[in-house]
Protein backbone atom coordinates (compact mmCIF):
# COMPACT_ATOMS: atom_id res chain seq x y z
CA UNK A 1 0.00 0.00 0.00
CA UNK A 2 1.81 3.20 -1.14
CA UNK A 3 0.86 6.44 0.60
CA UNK A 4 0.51 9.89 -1.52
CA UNK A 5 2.33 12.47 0.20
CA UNK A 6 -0.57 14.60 1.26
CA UNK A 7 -1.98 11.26 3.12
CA UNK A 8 1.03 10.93 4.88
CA UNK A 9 1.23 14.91 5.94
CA UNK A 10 -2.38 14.65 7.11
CA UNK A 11 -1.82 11.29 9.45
CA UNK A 12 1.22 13.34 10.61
CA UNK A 13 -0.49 15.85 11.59
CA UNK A 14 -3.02 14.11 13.36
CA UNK A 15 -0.02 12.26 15.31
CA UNK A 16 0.96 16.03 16.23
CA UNK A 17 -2.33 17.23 17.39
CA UNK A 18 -2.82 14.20 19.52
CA UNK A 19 0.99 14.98 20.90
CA UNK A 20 0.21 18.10 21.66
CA UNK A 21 -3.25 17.53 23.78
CA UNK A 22 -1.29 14.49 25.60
CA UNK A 23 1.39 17.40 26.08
CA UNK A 24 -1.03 20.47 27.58
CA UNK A 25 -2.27 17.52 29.58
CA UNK A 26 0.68 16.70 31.13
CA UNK A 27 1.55 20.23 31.60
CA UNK A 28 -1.39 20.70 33.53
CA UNK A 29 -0.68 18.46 35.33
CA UNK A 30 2.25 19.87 36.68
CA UNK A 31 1.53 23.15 37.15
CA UNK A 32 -1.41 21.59 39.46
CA UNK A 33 0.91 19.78 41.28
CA UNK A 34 3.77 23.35 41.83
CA UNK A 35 0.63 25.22 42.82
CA UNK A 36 -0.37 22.75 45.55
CA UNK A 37 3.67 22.61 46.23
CA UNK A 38 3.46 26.66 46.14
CA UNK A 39 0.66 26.82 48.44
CA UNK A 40 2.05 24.56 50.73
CA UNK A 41 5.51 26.31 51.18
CA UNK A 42 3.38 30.06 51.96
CA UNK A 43 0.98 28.28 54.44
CA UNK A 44 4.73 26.97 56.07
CA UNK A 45 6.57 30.30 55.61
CA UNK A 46 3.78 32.31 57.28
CA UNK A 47 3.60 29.86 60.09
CA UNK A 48 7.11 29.95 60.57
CA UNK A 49 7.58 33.79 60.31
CA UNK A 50 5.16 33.83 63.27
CA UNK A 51 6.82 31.40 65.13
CA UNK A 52 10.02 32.81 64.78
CA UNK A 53 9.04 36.26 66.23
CA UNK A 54 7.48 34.30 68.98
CA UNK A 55 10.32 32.36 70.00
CA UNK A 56 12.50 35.38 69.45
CA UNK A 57 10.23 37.05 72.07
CA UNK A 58 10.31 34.51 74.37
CA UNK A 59 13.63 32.79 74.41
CA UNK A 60 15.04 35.95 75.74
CA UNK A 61 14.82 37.49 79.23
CA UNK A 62 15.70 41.17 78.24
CA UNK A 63 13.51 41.32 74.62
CA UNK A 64 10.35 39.48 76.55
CA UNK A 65 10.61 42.05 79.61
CA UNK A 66 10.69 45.08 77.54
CA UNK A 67 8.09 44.11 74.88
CA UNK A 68 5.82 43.25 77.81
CA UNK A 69 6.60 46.51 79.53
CA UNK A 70 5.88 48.36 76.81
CA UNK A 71 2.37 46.63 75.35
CA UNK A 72 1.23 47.16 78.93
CA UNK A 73 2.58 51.06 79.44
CA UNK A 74 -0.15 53.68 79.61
CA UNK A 75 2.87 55.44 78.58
CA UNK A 76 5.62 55.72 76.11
CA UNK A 77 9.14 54.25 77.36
CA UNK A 78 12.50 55.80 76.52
CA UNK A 79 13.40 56.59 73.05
CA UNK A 80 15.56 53.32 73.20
CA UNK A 81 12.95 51.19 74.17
CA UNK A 82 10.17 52.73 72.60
CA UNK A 83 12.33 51.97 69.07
CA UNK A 84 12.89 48.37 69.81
CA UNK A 85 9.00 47.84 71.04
CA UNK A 86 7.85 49.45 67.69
CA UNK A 87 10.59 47.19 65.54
CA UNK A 88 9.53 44.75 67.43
CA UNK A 89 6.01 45.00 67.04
CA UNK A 90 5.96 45.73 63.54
CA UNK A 91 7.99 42.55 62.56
CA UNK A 92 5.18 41.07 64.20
CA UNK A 93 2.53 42.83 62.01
CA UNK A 94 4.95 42.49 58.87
CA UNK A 95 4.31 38.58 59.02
CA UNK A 96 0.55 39.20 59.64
CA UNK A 97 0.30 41.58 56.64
CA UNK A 98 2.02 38.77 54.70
CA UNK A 99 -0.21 36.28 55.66
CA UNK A 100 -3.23 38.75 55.11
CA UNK A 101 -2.28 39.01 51.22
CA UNK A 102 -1.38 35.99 50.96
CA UNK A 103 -5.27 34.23 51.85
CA UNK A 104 -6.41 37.63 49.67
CA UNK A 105 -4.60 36.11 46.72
CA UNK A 106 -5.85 32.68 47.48
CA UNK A 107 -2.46 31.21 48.05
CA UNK A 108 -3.09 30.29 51.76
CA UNK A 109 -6.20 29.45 53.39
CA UNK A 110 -8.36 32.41 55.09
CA UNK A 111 -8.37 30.34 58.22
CA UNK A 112 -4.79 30.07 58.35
CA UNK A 113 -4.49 33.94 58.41
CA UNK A 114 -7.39 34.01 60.79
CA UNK A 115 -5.32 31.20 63.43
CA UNK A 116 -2.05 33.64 62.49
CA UNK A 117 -3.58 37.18 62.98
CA UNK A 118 -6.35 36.02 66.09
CA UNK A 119 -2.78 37.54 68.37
CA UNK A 120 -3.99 40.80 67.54
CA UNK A 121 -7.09 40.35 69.35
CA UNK A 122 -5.45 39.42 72.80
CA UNK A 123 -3.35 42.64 73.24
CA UNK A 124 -5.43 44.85 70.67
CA UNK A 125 -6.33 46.99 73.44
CA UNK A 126 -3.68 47.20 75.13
CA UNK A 127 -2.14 51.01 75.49
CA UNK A 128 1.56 49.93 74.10
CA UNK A 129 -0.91 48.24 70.54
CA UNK A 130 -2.92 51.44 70.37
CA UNK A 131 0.21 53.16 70.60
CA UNK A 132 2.21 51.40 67.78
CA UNK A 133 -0.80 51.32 65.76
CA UNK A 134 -1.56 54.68 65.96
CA UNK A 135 2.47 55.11 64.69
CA UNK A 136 2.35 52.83 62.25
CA UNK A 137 0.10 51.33 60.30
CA UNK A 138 0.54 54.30 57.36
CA UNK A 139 3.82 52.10 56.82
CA UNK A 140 1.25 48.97 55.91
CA UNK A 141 -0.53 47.66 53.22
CA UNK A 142 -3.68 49.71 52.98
CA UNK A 143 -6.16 46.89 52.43
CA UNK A 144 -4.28 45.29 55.62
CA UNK A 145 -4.91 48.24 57.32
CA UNK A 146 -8.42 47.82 56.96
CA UNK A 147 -8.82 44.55 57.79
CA UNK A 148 -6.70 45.39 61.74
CA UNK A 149 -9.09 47.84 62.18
CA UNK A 150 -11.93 46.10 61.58
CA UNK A 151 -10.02 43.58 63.94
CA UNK A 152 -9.84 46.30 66.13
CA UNK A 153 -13.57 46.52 66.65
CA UNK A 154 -14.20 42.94 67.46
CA UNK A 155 -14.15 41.49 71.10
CA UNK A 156 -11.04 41.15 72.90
CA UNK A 157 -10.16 37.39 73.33
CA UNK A 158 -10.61 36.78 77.22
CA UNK A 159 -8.72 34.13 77.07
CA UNK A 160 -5.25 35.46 76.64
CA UNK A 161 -4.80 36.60 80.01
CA UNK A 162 -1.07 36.43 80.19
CA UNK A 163 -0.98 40.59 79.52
CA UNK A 164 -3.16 41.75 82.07
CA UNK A 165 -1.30 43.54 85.23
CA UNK A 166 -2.09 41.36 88.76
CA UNK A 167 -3.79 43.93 90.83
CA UNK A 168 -2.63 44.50 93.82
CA UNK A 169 -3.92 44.97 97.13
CA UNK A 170 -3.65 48.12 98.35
């Protein structure tokens, strides 16, 4: 059976679209699988980024006294450690802002950033927040912005108890 060459072009060409919808199929494929890889690495990062500031906290004696001094101040402390409390603070609110945009951009789950940015709400009214947020949150994402202050008006979590002042008898 001899083939004309205009047979033979066509049954090649059919070869190559098949090739090619095996091909975008398999490429889908992958990028399915880096996007759940993706996703997975942000949920981690902005887990860890928390973590880290926490243990940075509260692995050491001096940082730990002075950021709970300050949170708790009615008042503003020196110009030294009124700087570190607000560096401080705001590397805090730097990993919440990333974990905000990430759930807005559907790379992490909402409830993740809700678990992540639910601190907020146990020292939210606390005179050394209102002071740093009052300072600044003009240096954060705007759409963040609006989402802390929104935080802002929910109920304080009376659970984290840990920054309240013992009161003492007098």
């Amino acid at each position: 059976m001899k083939f004309k060459l205009s047979e033979l072009a066509s049954v090649a060409e059919i070869i190559g679209a098949f090739a090619v919808v095996v091909s975008l199929i398999y490429v889908g494929v992958q990028v399915n699988d880096s996007a759940s890889a993706v996703r997975a690495a942000s949920a981690n990062d902005a887990a860890v980024a928390t973590q880290s500031w926490y243990l940075q906290i509260g692995s050491n004696q001096q940082t730990s006294n002075l950021w709970w001094k300050a949170i708790t101040s009615d008042v503003a402390l020196s110009n030294e450690e009124e700087f570190q409390f607000l560096m401080m603070t705001h590397a805090a609110f730097l990993a919440f802002q990333n974990s905000y945009l990430l759930a807005e951009e559907g790379t992490i789950d909402p409830e993740l950033r809700e678990s992540i940015t639910s601190a907020i709400l146990g020292v939210k009214d606390l005179p050394g927040m209102i002071r740093y947020w009052r300072q600044r949150k003009s240096y954060l994402h705007a759409d963040f912005v609006v989402y802390v202050d929104e935080l802002f008006t929910r109920d304080t979590i009376d659970t984290v108890d840990i920054y309240r002042i013992p009161k003492t008898d007098q």
